[in-house]
PDB file of N, CA and C in Angstrom:
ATOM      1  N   UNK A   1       3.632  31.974  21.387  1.00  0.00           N
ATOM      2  CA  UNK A   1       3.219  33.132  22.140  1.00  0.00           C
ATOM      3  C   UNK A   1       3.922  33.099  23.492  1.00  0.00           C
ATOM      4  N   UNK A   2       4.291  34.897  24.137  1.00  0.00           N
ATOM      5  CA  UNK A   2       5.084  34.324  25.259  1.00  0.00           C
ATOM      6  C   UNK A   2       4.300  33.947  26.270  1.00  0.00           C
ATOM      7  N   UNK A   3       4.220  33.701  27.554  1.00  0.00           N
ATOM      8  CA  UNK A   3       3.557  33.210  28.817  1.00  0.00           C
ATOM      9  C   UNK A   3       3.944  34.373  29.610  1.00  0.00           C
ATOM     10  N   UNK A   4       2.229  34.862  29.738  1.00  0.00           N
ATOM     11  CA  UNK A   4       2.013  36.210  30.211  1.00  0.00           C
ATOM     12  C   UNK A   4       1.332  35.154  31.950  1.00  0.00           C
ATOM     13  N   UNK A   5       1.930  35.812  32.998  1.00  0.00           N
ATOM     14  CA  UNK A   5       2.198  35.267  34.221  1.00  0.00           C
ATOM     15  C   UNK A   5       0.538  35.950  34.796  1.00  0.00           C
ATOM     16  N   UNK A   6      -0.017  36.864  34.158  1.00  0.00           N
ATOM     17  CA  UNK A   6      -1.338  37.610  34.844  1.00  0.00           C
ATOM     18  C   UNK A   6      -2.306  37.620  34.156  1.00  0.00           C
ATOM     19  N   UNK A   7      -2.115  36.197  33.288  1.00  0.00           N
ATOM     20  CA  UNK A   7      -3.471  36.087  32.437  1.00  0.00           C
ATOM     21  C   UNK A   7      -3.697  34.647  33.170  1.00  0.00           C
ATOM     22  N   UNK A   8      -5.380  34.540  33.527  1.00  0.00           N
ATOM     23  CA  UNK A   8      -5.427  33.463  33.960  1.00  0.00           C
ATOM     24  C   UNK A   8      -5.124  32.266  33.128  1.00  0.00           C
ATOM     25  N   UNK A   9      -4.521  31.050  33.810  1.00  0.00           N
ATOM     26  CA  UNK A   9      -4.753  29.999  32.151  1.00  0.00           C
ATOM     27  C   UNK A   9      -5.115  28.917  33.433  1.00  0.00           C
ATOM     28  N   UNK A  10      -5.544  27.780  32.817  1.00  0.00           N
ATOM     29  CA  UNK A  10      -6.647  26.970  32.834  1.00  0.00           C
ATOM     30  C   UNK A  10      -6.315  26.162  34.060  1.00  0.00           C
ATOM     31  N   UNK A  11      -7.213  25.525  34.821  1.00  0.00           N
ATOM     32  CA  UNK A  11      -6.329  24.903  35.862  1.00  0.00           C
ATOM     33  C   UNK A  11      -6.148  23.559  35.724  1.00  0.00           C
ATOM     34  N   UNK A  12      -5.210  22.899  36.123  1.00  0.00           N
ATOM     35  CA  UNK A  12      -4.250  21.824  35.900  1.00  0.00           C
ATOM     36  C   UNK A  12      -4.102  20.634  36.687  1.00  0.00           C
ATOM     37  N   UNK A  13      -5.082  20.502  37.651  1.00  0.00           N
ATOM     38  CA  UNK A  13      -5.586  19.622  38.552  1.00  0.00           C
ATOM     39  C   UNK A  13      -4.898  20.029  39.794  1.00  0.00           C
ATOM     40  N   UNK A  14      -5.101  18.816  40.880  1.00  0.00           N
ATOM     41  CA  UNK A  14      -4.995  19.582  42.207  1.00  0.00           C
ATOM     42  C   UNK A  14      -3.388  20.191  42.253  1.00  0.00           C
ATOM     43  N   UNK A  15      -3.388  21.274  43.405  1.00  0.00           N
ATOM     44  CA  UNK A  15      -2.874  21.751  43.426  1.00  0.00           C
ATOM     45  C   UNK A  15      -2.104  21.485  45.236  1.00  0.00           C
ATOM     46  N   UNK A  16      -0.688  21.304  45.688  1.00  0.00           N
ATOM     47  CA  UNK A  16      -0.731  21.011  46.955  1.00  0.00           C
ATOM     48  C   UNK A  16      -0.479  22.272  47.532  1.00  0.00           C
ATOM     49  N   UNK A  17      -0.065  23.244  46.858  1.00  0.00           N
ATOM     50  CA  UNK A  17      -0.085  24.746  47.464  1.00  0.00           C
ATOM     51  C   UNK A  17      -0.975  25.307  48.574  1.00  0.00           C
ATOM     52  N   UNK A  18      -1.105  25.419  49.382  1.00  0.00           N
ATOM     53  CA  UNK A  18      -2.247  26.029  49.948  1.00  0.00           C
ATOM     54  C   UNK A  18      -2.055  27.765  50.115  1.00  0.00           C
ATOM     55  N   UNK A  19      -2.667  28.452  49.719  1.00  0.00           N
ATOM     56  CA  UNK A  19      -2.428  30.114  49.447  1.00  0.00           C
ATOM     57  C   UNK A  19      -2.562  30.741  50.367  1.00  0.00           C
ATOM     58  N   UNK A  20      -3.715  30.051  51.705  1.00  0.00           N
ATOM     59  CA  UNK A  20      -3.659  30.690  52.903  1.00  0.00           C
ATOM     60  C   UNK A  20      -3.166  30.385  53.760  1.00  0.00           C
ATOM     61  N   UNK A  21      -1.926  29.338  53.900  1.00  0.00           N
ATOM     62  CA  UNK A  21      -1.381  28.289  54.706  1.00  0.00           C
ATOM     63  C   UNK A  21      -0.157  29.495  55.651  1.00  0.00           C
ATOM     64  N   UNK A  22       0.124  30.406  54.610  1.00  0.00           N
ATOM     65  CA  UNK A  22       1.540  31.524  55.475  1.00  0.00           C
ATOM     66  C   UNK A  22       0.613  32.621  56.648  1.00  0.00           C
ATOM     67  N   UNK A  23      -0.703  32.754  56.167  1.00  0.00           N
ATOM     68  CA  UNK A  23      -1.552  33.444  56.670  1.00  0.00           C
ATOM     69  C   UNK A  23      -1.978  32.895  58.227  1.00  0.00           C
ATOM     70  N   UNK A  24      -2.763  31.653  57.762  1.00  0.00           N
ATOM     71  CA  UNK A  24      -2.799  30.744  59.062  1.00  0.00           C
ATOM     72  C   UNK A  24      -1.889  30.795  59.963  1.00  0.00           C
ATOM     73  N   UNK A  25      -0.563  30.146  59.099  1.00  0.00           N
ATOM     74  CA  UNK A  25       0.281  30.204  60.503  1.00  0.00           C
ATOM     75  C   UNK A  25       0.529  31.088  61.166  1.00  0.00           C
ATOM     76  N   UNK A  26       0.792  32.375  60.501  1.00  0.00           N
ATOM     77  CA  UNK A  26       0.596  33.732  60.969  1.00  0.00           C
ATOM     78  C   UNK A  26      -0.405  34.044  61.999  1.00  0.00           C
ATOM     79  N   UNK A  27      -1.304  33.518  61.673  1.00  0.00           N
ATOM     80  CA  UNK A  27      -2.330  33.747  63.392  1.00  0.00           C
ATOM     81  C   UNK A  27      -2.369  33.159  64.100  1.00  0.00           C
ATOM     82  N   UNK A  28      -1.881  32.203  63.971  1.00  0.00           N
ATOM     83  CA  UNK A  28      -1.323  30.967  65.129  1.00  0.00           C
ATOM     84  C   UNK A  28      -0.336  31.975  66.198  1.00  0.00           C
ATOM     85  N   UNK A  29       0.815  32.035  64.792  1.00  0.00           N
ATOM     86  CA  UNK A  29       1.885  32.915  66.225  1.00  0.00           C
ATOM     87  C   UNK A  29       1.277  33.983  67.073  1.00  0.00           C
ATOM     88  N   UNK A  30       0.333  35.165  66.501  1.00  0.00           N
ATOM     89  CA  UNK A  30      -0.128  35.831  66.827  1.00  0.00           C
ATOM     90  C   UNK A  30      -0.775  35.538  67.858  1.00  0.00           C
ATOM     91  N   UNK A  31      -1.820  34.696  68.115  1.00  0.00           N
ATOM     92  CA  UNK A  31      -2.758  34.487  68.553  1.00  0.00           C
ATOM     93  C   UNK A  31      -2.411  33.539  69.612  1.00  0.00           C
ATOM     94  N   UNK A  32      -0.850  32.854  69.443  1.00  0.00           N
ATOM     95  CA  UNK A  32      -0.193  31.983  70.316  1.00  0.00           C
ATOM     96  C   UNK A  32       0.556  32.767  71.773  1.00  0.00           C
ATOM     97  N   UNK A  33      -0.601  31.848  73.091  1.00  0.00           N
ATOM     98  CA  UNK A  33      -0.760  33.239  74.445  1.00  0.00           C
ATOM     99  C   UNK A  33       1.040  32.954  74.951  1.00  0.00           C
ATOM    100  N   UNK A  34       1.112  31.472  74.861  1.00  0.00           N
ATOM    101  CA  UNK A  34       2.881  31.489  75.863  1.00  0.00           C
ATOM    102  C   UNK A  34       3.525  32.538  75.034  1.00  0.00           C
ATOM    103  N   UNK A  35       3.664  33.171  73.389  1.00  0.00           N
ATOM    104  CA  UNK A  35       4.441  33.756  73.663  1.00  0.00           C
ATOM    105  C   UNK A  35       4.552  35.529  73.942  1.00  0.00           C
ATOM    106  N   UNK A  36       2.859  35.490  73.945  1.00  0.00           N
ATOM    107  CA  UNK A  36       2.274  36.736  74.498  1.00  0.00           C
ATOM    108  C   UNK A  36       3.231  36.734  75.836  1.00  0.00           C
ATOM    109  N   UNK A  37       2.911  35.890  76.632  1.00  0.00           N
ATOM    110  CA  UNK A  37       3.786  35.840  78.248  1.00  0.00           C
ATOM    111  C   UNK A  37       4.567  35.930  78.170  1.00  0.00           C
ATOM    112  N   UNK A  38       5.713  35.226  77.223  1.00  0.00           N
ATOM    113  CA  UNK A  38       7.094  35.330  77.619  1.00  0.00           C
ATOM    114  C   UNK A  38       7.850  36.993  77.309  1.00  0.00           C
ATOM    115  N   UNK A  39       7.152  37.390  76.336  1.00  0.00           N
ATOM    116  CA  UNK A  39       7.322  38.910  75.938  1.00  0.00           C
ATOM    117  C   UNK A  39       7.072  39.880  76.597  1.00  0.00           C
ATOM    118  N   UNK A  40       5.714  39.578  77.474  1.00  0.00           N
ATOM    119  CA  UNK A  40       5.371  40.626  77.927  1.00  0.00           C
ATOM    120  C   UNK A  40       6.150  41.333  79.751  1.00  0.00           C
ATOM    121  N   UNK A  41       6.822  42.533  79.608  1.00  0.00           N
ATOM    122  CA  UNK A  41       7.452  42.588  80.665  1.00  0.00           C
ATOM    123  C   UNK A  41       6.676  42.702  82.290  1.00  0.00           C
ATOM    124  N   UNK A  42       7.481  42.683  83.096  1.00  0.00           N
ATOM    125  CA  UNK A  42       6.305  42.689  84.341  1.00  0.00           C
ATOM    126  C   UNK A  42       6.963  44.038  84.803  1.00  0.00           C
ATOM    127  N   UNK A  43       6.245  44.367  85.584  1.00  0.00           N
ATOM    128  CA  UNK A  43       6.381  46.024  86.014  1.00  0.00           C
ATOM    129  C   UNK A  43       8.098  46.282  86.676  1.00  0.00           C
ATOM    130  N   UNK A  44       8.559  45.216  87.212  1.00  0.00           N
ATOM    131  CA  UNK A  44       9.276  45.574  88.080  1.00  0.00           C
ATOM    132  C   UNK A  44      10.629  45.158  87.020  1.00  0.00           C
ATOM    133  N   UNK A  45      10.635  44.259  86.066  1.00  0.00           N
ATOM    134  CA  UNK A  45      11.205  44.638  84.966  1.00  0.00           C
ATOM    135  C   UNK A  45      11.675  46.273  84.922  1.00  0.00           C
ATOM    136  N   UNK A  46      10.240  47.050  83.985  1.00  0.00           N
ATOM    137  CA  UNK A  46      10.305  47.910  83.556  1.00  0.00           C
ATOM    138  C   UNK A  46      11.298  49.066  84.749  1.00  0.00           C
ATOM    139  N   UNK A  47      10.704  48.894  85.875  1.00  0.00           N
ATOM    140  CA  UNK A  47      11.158  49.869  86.730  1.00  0.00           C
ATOM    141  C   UNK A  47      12.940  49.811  86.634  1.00  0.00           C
ATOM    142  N   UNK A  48      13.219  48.457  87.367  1.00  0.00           N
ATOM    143  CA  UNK A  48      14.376  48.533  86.871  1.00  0.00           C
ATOM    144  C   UNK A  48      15.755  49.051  85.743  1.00  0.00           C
ATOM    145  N   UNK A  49      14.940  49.064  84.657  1.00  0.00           N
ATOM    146  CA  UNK A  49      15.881  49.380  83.412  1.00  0.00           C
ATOM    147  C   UNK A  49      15.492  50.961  83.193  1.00  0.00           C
ATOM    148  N   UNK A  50      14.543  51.263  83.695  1.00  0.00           N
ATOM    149  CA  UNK A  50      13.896  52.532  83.796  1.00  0.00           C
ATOM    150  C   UNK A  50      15.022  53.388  84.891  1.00  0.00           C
ATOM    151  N   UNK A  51      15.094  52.734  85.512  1.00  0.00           N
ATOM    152  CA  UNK A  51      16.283  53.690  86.977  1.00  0.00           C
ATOM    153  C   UNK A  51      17.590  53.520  86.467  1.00  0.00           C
ATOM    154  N   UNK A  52      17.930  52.506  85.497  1.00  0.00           N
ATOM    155  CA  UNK A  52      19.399  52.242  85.420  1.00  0.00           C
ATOM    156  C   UNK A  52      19.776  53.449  84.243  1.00  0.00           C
ATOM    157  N   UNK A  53      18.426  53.958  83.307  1.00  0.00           N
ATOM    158  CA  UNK A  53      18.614  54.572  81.814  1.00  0.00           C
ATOM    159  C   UNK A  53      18.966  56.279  82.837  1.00  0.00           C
ATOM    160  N   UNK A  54      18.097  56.645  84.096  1.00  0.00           N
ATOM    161  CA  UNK A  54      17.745  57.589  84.199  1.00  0.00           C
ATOM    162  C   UNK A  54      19.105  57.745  85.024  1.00  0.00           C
ATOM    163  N   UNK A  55      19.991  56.943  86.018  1.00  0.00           N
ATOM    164  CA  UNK A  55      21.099  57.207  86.463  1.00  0.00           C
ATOM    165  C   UNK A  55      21.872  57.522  85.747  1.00  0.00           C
ATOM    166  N   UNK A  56      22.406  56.242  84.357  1.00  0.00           N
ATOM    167  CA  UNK A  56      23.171  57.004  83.416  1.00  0.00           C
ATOM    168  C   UNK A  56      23.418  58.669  82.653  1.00  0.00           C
ATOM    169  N   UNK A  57      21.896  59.011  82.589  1.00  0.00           N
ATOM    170  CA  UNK A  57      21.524  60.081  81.716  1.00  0.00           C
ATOM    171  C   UNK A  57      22.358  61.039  83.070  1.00  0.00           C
ATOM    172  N   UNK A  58      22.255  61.093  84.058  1.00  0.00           N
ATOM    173  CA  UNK A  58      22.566  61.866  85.162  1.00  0.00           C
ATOM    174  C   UNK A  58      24.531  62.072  85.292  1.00  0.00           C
ATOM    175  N   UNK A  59      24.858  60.773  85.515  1.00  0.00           N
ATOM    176  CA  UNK A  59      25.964  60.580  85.326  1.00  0.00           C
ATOM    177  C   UNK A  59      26.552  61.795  84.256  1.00  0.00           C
ATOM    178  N   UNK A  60      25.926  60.945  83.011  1.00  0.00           N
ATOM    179  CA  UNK A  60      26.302  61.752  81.705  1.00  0.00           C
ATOM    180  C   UNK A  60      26.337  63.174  81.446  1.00  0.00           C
ATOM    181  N   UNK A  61      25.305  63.878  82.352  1.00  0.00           N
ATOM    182  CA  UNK A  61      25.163  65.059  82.288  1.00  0.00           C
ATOM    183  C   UNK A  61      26.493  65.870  83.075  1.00  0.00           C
ATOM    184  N   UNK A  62      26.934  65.037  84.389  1.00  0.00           N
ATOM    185  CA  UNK A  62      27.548  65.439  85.557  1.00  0.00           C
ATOM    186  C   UNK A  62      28.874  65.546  84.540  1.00  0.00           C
ATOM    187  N   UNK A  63      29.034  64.555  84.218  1.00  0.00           N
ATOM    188  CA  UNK A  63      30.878  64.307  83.499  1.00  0.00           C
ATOM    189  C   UNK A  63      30.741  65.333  82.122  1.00  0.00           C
ATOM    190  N   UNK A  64      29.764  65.868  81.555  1.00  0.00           N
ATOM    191  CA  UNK A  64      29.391  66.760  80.611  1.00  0.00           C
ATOM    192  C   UNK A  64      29.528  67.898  81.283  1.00  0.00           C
ATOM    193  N   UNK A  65      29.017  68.701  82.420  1.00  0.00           N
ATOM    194  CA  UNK A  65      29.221  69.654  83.064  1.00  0.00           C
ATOM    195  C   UNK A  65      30.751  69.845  83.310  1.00  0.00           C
ATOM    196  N   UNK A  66      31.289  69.056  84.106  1.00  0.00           N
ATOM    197  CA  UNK A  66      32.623  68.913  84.665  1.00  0.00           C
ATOM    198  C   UNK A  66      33.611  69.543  83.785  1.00  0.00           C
ATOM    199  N   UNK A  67      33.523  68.937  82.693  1.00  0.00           N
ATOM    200  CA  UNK A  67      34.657  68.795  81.315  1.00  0.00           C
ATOM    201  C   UNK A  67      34.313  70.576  80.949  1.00  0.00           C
ATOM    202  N   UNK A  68      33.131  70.895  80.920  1.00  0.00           N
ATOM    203  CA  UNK A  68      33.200  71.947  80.278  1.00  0.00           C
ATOM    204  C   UNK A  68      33.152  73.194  81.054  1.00  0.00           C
ATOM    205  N   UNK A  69      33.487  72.770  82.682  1.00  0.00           N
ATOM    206  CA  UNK A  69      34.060  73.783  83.745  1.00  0.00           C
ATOM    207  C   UNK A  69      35.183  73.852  83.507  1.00  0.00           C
ATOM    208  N   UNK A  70      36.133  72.578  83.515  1.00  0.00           N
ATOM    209  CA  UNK A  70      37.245  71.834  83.671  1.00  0.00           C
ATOM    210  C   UNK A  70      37.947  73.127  82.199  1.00  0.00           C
ATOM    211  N   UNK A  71      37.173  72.929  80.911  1.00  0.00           N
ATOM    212  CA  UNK A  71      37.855  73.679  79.641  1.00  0.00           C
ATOM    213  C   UNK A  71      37.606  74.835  80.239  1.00  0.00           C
ATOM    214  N   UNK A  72      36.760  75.769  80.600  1.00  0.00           N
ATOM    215  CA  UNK A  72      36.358  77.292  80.772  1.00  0.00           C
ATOM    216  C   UNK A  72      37.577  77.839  81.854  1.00  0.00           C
ATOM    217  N   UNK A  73      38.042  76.991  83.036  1.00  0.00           N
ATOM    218  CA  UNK A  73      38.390  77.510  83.777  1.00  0.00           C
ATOM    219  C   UNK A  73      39.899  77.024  83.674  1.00  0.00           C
ATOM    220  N   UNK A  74      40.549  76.122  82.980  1.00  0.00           N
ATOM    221  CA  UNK A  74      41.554  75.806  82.466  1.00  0.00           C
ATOM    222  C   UNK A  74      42.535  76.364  81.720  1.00  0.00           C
TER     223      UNK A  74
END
């Protein structure tokens, strides 16, 4: 008969598997605070990369304007 993988069959003595062992560790990391801290940004972080995204976007707009004075009136 073949060996159907989702029928229970009998158990076979101990077993060193542990089934909740990926789980556990899983809440370890989770639940592990240094690397809550090291992730978490501090304000002045944020501000920073926040002014550098919003200069670019400005920039971008300016050299976008330009080019398409630059074609119209060209």
């Amino acid at each position: 008969m073949a060996h159907n993988p989702h029928t229970p069959q009998p158990h076979q003595g101990p077993q060193d598997h542990d089934p909740a062992g990926s789980t556990q560790m899983f809440q370890a990391f989770v639940n592990d605070d240094s690397t809550a801290r090291r992730s978490t940004p501090t304000a002045t972080q944020g501000a920073g990369s926040r002014t550098g995204l919003i200069a670019g976007v400005v920039v971008a707009a300016v050299v976008v304007i330009a080019a398409v004075a630059w074609l119209a009136l060209g």
